[in-house]
Protein backbone atom coordinates (compact mmCIF):
# COMPACT_ATOMS: atom_id res chain seq x y z
CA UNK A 1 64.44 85.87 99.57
CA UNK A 2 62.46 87.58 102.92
CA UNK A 3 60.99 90.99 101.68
CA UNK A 4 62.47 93.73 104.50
CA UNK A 5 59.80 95.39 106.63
CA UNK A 6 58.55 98.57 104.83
CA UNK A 7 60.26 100.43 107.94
CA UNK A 8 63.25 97.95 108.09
CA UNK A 9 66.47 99.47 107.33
CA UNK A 10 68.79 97.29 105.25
CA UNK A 11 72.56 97.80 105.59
CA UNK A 12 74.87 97.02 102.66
CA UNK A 13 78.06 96.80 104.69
CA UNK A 14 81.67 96.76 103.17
CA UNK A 15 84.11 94.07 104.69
CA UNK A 16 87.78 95.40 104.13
CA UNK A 17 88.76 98.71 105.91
CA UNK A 18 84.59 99.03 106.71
CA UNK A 19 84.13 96.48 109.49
CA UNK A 20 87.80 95.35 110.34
CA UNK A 21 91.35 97.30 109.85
CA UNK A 22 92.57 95.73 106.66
CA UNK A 23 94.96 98.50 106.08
CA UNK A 24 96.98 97.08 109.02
CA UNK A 25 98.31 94.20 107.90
CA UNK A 26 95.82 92.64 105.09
CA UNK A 27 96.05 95.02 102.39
CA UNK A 28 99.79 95.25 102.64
CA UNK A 29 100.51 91.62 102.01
CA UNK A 30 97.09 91.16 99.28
CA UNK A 31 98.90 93.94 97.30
CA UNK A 32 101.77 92.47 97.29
CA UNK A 33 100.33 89.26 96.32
CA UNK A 34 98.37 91.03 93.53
CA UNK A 35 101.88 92.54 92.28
CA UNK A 36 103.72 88.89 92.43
CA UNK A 37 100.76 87.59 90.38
CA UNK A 38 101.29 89.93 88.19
CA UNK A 39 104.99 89.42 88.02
CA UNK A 40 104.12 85.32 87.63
CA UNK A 41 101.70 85.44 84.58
CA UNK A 42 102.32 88.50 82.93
CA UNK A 43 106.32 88.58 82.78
CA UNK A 44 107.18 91.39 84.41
CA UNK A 45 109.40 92.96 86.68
CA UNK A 46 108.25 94.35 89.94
CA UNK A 47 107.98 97.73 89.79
CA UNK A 48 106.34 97.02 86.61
CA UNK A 49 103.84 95.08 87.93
CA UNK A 50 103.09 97.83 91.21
CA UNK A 51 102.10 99.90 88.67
CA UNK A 52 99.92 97.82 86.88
CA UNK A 53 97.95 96.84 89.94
CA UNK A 54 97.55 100.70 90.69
CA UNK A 55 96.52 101.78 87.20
CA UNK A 56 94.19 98.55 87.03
CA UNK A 57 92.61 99.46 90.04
CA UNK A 58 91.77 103.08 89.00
CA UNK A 59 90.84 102.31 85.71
CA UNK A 60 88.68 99.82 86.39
CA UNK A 61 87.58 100.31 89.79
CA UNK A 62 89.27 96.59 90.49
CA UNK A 63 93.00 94.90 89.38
CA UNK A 64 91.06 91.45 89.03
CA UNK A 65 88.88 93.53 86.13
CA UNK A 66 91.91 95.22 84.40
CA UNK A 67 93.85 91.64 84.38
CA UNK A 68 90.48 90.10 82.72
CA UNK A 69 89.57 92.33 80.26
CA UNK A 70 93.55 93.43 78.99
CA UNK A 71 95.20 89.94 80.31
CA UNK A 72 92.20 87.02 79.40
CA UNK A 73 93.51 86.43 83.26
CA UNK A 74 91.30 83.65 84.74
CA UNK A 75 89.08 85.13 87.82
CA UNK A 76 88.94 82.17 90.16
CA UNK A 77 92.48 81.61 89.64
CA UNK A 78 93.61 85.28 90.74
CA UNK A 79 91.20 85.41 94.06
CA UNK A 80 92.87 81.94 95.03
CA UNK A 81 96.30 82.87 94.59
CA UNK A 82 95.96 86.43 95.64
CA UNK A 83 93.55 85.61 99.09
CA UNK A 84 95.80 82.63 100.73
CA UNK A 85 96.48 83.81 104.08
CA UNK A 86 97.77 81.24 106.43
CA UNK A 87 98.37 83.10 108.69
CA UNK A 88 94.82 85.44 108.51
CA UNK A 89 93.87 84.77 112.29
CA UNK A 90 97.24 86.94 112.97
CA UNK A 91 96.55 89.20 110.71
CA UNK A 92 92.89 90.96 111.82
CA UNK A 93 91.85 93.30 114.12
CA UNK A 94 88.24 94.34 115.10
CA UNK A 95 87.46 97.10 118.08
CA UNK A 96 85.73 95.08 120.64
CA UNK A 97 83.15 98.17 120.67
CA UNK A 98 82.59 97.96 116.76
CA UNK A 99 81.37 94.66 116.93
CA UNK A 100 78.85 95.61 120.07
CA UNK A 101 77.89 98.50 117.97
CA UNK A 102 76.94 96.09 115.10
CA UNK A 103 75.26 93.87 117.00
CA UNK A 104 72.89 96.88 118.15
CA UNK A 105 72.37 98.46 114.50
CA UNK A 106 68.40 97.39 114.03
CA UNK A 107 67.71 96.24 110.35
CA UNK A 108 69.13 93.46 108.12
CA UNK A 109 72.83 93.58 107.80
CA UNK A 110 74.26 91.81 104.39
CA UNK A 111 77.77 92.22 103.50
CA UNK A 112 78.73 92.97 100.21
CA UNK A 113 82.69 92.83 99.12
CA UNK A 114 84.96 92.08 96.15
CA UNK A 115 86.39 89.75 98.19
CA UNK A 116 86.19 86.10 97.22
CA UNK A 117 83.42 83.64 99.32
CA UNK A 118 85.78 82.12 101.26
CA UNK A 119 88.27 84.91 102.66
CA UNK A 120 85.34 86.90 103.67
CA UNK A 121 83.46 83.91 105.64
CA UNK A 122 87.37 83.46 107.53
CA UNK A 123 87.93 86.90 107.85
CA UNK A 124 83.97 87.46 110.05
CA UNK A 125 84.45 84.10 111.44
CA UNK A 126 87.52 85.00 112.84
CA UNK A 127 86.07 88.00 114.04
CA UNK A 128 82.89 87.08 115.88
CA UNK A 129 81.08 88.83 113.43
CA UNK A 130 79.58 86.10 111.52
CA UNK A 131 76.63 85.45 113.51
CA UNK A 132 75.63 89.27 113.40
CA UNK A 133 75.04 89.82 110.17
CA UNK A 134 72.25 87.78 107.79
CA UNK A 135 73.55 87.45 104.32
CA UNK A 136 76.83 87.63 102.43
CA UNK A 137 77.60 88.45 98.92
CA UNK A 138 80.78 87.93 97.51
CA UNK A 139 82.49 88.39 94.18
CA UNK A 140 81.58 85.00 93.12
CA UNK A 141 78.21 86.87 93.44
CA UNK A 142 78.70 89.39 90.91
CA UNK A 143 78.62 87.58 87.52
CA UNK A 144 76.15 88.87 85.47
CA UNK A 145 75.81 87.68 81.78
CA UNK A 146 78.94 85.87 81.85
CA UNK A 147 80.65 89.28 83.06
CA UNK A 148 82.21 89.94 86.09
CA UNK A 149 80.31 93.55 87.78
CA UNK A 150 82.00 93.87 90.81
CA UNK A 151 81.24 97.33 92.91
CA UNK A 152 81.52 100.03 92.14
CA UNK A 153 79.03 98.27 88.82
CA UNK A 154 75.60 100.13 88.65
CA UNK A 155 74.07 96.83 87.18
CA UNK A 156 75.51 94.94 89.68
CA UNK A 157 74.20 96.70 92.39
CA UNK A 158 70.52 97.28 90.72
CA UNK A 159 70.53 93.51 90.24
CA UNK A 160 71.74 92.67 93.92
CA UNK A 161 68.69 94.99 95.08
CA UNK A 162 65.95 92.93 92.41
CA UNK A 163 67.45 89.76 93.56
CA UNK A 164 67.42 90.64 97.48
CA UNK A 165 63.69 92.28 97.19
CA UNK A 166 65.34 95.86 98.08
CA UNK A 167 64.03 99.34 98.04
CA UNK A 168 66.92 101.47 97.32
CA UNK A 169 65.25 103.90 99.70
CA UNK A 170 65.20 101.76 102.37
CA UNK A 171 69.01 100.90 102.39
CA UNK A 172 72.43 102.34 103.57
CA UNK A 173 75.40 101.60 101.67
CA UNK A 174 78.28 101.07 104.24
CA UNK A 175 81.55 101.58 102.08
CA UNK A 176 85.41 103.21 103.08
CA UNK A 177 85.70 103.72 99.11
CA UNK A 178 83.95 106.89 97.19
CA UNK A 179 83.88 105.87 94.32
CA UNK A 180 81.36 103.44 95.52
CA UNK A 181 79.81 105.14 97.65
CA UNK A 182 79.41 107.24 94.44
CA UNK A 183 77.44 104.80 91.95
CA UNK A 184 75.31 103.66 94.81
CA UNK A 185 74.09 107.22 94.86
CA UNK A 186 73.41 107.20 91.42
CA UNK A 187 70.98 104.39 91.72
CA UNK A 188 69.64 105.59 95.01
CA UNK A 189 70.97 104.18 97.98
CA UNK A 190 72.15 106.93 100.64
CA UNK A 191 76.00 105.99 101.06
CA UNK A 192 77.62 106.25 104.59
CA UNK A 193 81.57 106.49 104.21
CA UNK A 194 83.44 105.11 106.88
CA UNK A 195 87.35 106.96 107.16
CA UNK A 196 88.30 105.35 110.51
CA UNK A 197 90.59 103.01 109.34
CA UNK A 198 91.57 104.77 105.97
CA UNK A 199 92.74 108.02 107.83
CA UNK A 200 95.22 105.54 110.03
CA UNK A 201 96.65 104.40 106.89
CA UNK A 202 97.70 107.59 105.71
CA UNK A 203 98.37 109.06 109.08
CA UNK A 204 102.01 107.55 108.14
CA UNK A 205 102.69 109.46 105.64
CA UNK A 206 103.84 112.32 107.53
CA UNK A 207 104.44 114.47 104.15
CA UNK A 208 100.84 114.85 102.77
CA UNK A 209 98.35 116.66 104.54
CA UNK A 210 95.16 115.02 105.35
CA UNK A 211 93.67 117.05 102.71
CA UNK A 212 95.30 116.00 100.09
CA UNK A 213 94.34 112.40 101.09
CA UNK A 214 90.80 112.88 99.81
CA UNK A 215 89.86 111.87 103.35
CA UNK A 216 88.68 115.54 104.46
CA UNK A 217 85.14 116.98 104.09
CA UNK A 218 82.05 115.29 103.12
CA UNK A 219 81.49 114.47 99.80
CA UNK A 220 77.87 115.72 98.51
CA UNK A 221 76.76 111.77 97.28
CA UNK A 222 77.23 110.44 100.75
CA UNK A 223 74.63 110.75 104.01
CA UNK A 224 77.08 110.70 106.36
CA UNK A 225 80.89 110.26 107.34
CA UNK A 226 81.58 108.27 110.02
CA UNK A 227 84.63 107.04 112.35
CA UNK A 228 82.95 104.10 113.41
CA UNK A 229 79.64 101.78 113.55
CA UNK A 230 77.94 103.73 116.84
CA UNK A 231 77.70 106.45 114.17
CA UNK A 232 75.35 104.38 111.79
CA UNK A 233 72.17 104.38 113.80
CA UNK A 234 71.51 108.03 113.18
CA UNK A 235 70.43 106.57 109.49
CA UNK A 236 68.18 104.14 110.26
C-alpha cells in the first residue's frame, strides 16, 4: 500500500446515510430484510424478530454480530440474503452537488462500510462515485483472527490504519453514526458527523423533537458536524 503524503489528508468516508440517502428507501427495505431473516432462521414471529434486529444492533453495534455470536448465524449467508436489491438503481439518490463536492475534497478518499463488497461497489457505481474515491473496504474486510470487527471495533480500525500505512493524525473519519464516530476518537482519528440525511429521517416523526433525536448539538469526540461534503474541506 502507497504511504499518504505527510501533509495528505486521508478521508475514511461512510457509505450508507454518509455519501448517499439510504434512509430514503434502502434502509427501509434492508431492515426489513434483516427482520424476515430473522423470522426465516430463527423461528420467530415478526414483531419478534423487529426487536431482535434493534436490540442486536445496540448491543453489538451490528445485527449481523448479535446473530453470530447468540445465533452461530453464518456471515456470508446473512449479507447475501439481506443486500439483494434488484431493484437498487431505483432505489438511490445522490445530490448532484455532493458528488462535485467530493470530487474537489484534496486527499485520499477510501470508503469504509459494514456493507458487504458487492452492494457497496453497485451502490457508488450507480452513483458516479466510483471513480472518485481510491480504495474500498468492506465487511468482508474486517475479519480479524477468525472474528468478525466490524466498526464501531477499535482493533479493527487500528488494524485498517497499520494495514493502509495511516497516521491517525492525518485522517478524518466521515461517519452519520456516533457511536463510531466515538471509538475512532478513542484511537485518534478526528471524526466528522454528517446529520444531513439522518435529520430527514426523523423529520417524519412529527412527535419527537429534534432533540430528543440525538441529532442536536455537537458531540465533544467529533471535529465537526456537517450537512453535507462542501463542509469537509475546512478539515483538511
Amino acid at each position: 500500500m502507497p504511504r499518504e503524503s505527510p501533509l495528505q489528508t486521508v478521508w475514511l468516508l461512510d457509505l450508507d446515510n454518509t455519501l448517499h440517502d439510504a434512509s430514503w428507501r434502502v434502509f427501509p427495505l434492508m431492515n426489513a430484510e434483516m427482520t424476515a431473516f430473522i423470522e426465516r432462521h430463527l423461528g420467530v414471529e415478526r414483531d419478534e424478530a423487529n426487536r431482535i434486529r434493534a436490540h442486536f444492533w445496540v448491543r453489538y453495534g451490528a445485527t449481523l454480530l448479535g446473530l453470530m455470536h447468540e445465533h452461530g448465524i453464518d456471515a456470508a449467508q446473512f449479507l447475501r440474503e439481506t443486500h439483494d436489491f434488484p431493484h437498487l438503481p431505483r432505489m438511490l439518490r445522490c445530490d448532484g452537488s455532493e458528488r462535485a463536492a467530493l470530487a474537489r475534497l484534496p486527499g485520499r478518499k477510501i470508503v469504509l462500510t459494514n456493507a458487504p463488497r458487492d452492494y457497496a461497489r453497485r451502490v457508488l457505481k450507480h452513483l458516479k462515485l466510483w471513480p472518485l474515491v481510491d480504495d474500498l473496504l468492506a465487511v468482508e474486510d474486517m475479519w480479524m483472527f477468525r472474528k468478525l470487527r466490524p466498526k464501531p471495533d477499535a482493533r479493527m480500525l487500528r488494524h485498517v490504519l497499520a494495514v493502509q500505512r495511516l497516521r491517525p493524525a492525518r485522517c478524518v473519519f466521515v461517519e452519520d453514526t456516533p457511536g463510531h464516530l466515538q471509538a475512532a476518537r478513542r484511537i485518534g482519528l478526528r471524526g466528522a458527523w454528517m446529520v444531513r440525511y439522518a435529520r430527514r429521517a426523523v423529520r417524519k416523526r412529527r412527535d419527537l423533537p429534534m432533540e430528543r433525536t440525538g441529532l442536536h448539538g455537537r458531540p465533544d469526540f467529533v471535529a465537526a458536524r456537517i450537512r453535507s461534503l462542501h463542509e469537509l474541506r475546512r478539515l483538511a
